[in-house]
C-alpha atoms as a PDB file:
ATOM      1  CA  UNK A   1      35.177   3.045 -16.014  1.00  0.00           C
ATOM      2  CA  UNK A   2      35.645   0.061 -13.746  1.00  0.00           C
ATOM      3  CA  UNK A   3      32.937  -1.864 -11.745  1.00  0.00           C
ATOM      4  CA  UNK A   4      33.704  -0.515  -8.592  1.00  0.00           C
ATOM      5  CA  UNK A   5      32.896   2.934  -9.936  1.00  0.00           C
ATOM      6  CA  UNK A   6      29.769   2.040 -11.416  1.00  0.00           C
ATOM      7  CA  UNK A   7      28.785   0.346  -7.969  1.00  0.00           C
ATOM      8  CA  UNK A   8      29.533   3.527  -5.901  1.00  0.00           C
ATOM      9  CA  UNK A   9      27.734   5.217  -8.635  1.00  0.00           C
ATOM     10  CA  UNK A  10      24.704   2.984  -8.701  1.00  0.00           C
ATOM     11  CA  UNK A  11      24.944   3.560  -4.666  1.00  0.00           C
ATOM     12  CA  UNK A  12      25.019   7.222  -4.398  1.00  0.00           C
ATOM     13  CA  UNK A  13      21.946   7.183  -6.570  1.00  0.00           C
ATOM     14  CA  UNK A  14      19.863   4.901  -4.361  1.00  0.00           C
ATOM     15  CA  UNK A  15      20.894   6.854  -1.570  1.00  0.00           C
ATOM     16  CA  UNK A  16      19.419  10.082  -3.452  1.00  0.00           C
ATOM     17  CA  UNK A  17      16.324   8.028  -5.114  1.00  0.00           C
ATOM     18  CA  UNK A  18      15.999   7.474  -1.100  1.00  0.00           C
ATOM     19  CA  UNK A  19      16.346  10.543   0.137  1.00  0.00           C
ATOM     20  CA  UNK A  20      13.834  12.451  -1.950  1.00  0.00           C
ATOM     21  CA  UNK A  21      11.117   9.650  -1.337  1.00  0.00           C
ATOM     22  CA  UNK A  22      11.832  10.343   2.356  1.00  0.00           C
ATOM     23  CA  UNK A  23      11.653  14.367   1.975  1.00  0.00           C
ATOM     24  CA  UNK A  24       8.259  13.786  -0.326  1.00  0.00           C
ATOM     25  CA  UNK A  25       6.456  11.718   1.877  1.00  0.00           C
ATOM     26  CA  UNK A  26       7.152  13.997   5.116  1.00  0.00           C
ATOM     27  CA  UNK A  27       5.788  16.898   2.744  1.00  0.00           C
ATOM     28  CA  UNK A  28       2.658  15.573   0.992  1.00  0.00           C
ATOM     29  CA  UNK A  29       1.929  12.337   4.073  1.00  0.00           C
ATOM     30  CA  UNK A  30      -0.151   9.484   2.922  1.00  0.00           C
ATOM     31  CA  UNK A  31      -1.611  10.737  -0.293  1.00  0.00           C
ATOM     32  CA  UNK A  32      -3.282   7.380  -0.406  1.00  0.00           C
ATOM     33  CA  UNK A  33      -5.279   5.791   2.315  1.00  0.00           C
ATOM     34  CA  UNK A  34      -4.839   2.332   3.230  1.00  0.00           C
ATOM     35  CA  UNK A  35      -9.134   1.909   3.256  1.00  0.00           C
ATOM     36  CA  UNK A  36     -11.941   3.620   1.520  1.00  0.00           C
ATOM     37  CA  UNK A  37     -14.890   5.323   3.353  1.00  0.00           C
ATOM     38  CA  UNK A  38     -16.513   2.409   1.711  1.00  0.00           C
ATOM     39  CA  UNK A  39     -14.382   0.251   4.044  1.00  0.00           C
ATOM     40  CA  UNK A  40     -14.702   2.002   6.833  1.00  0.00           C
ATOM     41  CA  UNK A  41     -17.222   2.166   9.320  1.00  0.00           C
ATOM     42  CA  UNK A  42     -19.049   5.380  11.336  1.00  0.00           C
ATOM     43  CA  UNK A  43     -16.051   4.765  13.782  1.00  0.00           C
ATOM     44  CA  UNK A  44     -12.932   4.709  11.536  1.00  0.00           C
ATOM     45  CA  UNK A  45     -12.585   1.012  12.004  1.00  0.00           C
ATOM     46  CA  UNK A  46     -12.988  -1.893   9.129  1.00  0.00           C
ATOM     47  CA  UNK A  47     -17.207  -2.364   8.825  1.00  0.00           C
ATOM     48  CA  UNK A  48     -16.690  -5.571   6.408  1.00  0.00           C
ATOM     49  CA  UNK A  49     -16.745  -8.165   8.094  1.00  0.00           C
ATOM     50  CA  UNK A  50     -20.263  -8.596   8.853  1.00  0.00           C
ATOM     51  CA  UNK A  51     -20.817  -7.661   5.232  1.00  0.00           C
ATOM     52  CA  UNK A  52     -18.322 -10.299   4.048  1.00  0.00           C
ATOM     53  CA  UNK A  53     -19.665 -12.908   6.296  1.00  0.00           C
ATOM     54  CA  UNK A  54     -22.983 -12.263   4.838  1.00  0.00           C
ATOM     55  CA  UNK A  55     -22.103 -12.532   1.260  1.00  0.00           C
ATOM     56  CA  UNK A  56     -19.443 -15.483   1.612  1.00  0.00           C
ATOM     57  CA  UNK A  57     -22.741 -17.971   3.274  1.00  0.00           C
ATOM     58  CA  UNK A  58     -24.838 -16.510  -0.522  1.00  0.00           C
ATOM     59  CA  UNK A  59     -22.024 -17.850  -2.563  1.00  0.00           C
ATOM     60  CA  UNK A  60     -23.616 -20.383  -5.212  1.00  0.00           C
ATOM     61  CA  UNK A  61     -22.314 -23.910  -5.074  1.00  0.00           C
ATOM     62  CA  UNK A  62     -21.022 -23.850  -8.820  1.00  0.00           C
ATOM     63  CA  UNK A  63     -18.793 -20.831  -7.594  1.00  0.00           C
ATOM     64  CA  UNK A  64     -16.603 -23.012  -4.576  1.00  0.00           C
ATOM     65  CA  UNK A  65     -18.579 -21.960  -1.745  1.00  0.00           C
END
């Protein structure tokens, strides 16, 4: 078996590898979402920030802040 033939090889199975990742995530969507409810606030947008801000200004000096 030469190179080449391992190449084209290698390629058609990307190309399948591919495919079926395409065909599962039109079936089964995002099974994963890219926040938590935790995350999210009432509206659907991010609800951190104020959160964040308030818990980066309690950092301890020891710990960077």
């Amino acid at each position: 078996m030469s190179s080449d033939e391992v190449t084209v090889d290698d390629a058609a199975r990307q190309a399948a590898e591919q495919a079926r990742r395409r065909r599962a995530a039109l079936l089964l969507g995002d099974l994963l979402p890219d926040t938590t409810r935790d995350e999210r606030g009432e509206d659907g947008t991010s609800a951190g920030s104020h959160r964040d801000d308030e818990l980066l200004r309690d950092v301890p000096p020891h710990h960077g802040g």
